[in-house]
C-alpha atoms as a PDB file:
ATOM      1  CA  UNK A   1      -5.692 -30.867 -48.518  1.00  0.00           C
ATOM      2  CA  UNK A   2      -6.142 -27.825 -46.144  1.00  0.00           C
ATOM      3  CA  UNK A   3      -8.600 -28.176 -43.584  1.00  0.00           C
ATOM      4  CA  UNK A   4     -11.867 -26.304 -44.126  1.00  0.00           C
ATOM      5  CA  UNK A   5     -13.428 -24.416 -41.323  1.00  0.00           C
ATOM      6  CA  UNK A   6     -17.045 -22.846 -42.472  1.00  0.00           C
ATOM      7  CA  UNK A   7     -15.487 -22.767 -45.886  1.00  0.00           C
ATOM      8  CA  UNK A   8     -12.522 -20.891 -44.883  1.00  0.00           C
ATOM      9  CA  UNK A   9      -9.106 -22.137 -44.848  1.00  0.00           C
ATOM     10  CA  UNK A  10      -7.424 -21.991 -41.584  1.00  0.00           C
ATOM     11  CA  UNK A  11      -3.934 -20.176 -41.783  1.00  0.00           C
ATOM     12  CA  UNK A  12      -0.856 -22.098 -41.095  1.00  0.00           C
ATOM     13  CA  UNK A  13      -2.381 -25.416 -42.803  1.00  0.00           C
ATOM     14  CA  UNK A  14      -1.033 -24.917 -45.884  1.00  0.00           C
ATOM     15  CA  UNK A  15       3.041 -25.257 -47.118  1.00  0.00           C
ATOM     16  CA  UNK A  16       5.791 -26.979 -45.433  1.00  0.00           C
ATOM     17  CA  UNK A  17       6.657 -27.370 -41.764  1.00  0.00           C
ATOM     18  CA  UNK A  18      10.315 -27.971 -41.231  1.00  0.00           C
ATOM     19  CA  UNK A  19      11.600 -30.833 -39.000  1.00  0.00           C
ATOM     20  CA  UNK A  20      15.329 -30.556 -39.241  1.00  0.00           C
ATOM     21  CA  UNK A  21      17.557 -27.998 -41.097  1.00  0.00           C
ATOM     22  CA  UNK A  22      21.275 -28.710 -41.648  1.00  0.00           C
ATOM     23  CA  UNK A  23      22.621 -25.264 -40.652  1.00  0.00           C
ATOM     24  CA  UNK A  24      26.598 -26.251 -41.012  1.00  0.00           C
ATOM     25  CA  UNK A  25      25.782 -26.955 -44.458  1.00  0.00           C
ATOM     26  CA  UNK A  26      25.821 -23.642 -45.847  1.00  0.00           C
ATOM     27  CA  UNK A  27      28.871 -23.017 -43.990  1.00  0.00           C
ATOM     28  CA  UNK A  28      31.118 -25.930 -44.744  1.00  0.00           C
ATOM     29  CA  UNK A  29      29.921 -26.409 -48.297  1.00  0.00           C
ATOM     30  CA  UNK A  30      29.295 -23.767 -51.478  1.00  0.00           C
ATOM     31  CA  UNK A  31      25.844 -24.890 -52.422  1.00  0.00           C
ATOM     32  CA  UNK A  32      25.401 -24.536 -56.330  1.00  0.00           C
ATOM     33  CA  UNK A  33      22.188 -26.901 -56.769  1.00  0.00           C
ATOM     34  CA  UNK A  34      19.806 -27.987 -54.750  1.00  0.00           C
ATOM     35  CA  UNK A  35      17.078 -31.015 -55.598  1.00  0.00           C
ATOM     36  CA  UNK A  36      14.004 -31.897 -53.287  1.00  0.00           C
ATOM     37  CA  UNK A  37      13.547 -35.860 -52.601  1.00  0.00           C
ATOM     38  CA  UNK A  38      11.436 -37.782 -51.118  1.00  0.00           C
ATOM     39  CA  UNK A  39      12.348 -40.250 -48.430  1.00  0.00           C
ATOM     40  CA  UNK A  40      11.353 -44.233 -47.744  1.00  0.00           C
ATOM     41  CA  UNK A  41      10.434 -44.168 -44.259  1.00  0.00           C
ATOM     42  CA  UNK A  42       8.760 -46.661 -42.077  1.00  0.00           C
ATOM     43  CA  UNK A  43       5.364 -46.007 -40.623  1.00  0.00           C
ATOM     44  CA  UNK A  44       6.972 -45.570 -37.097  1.00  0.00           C
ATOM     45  CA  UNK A  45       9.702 -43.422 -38.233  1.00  0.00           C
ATOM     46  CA  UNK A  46       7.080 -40.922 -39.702  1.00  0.00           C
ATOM     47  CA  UNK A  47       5.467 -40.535 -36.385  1.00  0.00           C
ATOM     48  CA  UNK A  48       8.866 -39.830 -34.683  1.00  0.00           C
ATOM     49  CA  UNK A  49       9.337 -37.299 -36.927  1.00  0.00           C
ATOM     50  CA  UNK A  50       5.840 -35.853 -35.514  1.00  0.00           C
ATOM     51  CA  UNK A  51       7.006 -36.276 -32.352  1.00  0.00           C
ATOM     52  CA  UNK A  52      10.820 -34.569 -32.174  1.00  0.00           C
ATOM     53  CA  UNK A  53      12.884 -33.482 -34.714  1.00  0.00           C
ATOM     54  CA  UNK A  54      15.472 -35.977 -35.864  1.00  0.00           C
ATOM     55  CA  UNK A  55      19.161 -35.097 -36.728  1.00  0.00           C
ATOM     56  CA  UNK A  56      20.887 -35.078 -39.645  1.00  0.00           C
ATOM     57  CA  UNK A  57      23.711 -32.474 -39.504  1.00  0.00           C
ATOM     58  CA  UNK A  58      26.495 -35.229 -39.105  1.00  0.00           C
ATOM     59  CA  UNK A  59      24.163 -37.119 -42.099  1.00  0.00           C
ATOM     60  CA  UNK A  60      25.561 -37.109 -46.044  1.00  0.00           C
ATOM     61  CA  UNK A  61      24.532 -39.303 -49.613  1.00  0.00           C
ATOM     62  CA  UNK A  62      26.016 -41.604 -51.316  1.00  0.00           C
ATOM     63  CA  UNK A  63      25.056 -42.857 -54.632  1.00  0.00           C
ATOM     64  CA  UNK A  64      25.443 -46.955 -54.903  1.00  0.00           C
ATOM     65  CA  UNK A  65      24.022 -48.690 -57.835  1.00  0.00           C
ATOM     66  CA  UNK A  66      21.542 -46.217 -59.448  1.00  0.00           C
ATOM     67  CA  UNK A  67      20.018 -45.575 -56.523  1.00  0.00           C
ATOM     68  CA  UNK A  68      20.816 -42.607 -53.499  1.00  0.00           C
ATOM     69  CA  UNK A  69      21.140 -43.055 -50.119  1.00  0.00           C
ATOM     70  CA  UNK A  70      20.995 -41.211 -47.292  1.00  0.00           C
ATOM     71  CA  UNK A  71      23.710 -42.373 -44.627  1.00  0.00           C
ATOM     72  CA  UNK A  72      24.231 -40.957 -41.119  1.00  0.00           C
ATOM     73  CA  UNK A  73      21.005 -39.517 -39.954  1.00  0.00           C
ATOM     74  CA  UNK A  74      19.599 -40.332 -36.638  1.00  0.00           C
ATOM     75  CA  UNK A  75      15.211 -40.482 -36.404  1.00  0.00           C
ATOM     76  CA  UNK A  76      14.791 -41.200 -32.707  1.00  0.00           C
ATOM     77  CA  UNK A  77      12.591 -44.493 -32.050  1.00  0.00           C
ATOM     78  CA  UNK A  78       8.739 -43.841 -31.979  1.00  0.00           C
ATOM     79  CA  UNK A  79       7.757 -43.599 -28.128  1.00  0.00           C
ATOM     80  CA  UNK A  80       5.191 -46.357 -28.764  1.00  0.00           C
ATOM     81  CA  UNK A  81       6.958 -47.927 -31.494  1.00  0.00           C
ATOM     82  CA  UNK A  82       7.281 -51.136 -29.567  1.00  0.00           C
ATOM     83  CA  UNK A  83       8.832 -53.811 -31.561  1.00  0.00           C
ATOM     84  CA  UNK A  84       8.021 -52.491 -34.837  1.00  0.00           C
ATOM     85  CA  UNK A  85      10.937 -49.460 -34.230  1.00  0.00           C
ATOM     86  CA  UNK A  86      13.489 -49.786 -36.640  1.00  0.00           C
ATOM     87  CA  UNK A  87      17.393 -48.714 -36.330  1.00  0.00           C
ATOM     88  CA  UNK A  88      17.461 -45.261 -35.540  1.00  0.00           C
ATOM     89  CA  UNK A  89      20.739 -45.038 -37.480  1.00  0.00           C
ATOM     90  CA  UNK A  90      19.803 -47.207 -40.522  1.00  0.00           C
ATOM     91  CA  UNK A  91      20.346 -46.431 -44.149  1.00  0.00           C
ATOM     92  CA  UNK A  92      17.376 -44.336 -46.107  1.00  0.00           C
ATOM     93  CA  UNK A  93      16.206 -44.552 -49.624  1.00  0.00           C
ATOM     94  CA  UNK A  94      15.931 -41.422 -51.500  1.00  0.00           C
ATOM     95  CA  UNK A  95      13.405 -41.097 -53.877  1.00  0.00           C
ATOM     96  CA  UNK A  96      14.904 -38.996 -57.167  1.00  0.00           C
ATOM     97  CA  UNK A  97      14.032 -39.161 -60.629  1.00  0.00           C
ATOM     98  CA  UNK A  98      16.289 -41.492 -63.030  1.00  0.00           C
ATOM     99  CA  UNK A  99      17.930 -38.646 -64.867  1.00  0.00           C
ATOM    100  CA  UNK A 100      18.186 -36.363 -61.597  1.00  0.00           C
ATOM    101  CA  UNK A 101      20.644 -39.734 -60.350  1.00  0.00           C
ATOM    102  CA  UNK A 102      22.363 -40.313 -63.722  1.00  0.00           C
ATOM    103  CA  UNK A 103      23.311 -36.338 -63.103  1.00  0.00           C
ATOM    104  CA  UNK A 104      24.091 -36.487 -60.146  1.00  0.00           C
ATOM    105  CA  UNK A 105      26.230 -39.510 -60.536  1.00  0.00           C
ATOM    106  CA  UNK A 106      28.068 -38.312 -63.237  1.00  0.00           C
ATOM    107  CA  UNK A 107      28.485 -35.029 -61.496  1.00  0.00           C
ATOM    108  CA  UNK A 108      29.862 -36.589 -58.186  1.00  0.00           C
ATOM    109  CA  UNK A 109      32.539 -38.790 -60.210  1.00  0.00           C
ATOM    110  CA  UNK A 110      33.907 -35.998 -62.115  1.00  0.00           C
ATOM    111  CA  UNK A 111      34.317 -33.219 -60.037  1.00  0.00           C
ATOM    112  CA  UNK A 112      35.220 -32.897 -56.563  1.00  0.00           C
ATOM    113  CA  UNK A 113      31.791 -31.970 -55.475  1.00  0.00           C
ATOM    114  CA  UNK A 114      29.603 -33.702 -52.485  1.00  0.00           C
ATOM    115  CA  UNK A 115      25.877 -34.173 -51.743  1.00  0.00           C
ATOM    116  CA  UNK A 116      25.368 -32.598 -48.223  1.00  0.00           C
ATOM    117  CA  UNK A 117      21.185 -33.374 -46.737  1.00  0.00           C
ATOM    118  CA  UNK A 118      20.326 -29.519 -46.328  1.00  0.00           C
ATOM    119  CA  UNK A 119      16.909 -29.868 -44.954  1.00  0.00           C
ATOM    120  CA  UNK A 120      13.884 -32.332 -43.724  1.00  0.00           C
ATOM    121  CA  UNK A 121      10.450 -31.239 -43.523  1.00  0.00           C
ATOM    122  CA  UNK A 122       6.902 -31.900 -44.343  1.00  0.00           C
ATOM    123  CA  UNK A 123       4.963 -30.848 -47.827  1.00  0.00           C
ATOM    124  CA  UNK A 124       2.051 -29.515 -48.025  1.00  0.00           C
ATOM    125  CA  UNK A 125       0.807 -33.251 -48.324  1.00  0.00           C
ATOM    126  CA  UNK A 126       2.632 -34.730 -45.546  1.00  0.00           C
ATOM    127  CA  UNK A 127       4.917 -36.365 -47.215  1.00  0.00           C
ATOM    128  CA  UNK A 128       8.710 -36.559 -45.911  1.00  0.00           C
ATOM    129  CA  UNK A 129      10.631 -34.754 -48.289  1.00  0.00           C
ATOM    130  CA  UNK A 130      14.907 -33.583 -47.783  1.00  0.00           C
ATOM    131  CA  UNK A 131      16.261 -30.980 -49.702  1.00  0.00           C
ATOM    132  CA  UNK A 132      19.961 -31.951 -51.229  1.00  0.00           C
ATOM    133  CA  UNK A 133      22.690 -30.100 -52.102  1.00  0.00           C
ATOM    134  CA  UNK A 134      25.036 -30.186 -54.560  1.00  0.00           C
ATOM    135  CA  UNK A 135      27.958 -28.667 -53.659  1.00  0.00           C
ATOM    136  CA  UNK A 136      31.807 -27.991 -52.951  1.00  0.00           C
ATOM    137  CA  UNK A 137      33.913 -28.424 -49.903  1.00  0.00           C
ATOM    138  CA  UNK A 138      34.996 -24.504 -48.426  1.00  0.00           C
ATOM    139  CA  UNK A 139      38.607 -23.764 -47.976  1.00  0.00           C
ATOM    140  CA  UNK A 140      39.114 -22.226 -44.252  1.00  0.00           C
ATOM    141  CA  UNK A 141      39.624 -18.727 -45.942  1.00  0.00           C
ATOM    142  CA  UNK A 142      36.818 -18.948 -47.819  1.00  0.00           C
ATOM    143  CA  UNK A 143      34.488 -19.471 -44.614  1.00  0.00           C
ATOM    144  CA  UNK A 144      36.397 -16.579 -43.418  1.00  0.00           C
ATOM    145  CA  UNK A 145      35.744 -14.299 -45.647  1.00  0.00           C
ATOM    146  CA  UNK A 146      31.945 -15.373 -45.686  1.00  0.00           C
ATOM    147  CA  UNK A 147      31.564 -14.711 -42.227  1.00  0.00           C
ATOM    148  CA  UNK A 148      33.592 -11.314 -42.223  1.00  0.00           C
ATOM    149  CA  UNK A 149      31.141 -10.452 -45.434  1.00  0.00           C
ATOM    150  CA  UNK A 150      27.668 -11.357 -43.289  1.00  0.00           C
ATOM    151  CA  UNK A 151      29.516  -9.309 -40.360  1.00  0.00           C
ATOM    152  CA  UNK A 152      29.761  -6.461 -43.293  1.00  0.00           C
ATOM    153  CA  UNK A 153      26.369  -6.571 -44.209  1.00  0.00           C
ATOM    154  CA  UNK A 154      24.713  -6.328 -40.615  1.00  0.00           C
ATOM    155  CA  UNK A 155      26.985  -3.570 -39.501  1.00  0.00           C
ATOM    156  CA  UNK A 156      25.180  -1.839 -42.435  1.00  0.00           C
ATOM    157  CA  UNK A 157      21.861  -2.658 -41.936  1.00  0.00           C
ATOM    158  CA  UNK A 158      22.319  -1.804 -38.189  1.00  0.00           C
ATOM    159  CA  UNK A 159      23.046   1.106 -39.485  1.00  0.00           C
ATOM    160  CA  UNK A 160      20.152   1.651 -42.262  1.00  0.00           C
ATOM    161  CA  UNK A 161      17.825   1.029 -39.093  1.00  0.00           C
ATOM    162  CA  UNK A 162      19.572   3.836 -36.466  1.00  0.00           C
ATOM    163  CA  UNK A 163      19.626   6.026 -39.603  1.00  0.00           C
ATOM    164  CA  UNK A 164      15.633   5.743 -40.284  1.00  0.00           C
ATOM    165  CA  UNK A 165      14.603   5.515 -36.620  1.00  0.00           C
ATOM    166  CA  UNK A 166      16.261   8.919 -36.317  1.00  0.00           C
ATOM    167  CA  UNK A 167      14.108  10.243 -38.833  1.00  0.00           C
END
């Protein structure tokens, strides 16, 4: 819940704050679906993820008896974590509805397609959630002509901008 300040909310309380985004993702995969999860996180792990921002671009999921993993990521230990600091490196639980896993599952096995951890963040209850993607490995071309597309596209609004400041 927002905090309340003289009955008004205060800005920047509400939505999601972002602890780690994935941004070779988007470049090494075509993303066709994304799903949000929630993660199962230890008490000390949460407050790490307070702390610093964790990494997870080397991070992917695997699906192993109905349930979804998340293998690779690395939460730095809590500062005062003492002895109750877990693995940094450790297998996570993802937390997806049974049909969302049967889908994905069935997905995954037929088709050459991969689930790539996009992004981490907080909701707007401060829960851990990642965002998944479903998608499909890019072909070296392919990233090329991505990037020679985004190249496209800011040579023209670089030149949308001269053309109104000149106005």
């Amino acid at each position: 819940m927002p905090t309340k300040k003289s009955g008004k909310e205060i800005p920047g309380k509400k939505g999601k704050k972002t602890i780690a985004r994935n941004r070779t993702a988007r470049h090494d995969y075509e993303i066709t679906e994304t799903f949000e999860a929630g993660v199962v996180l230890t008490g000390t792990e949460v407050k790490s993820l307070r702390e610093r921002a964790c990494q997870i671009t080397d991070s992917f999921c695997i699906i192993r008896s109905g349930e979804v993993w998340w293998v690779g990521a690395h939460i730095h230990p809590y500062s005062n974590g003492g002895v109750w600091n877990v693995d940094p490196d450790r297998r996570r639980k993802l937390l997806l509805h049974r049909r969302q896993i049967d889908n994905l599952a069935g997905r995954l096995r037929a088709k050459g397609l991969a689930l790539v951890p996009l992004e981490l963040y907080f909701d707007e209850h401060n829960r851990v959630k990642l965002t998944v993607g479903l998608g499909r490995g890019k072909k070296l071309y392919d990233k090329r002509a991505d990037m020679a597309k985004r190249d496209v596209q800011r040579d023209i609004q670089r030149a949308m901008k001269e053309r109104n400041q000149a106005r």
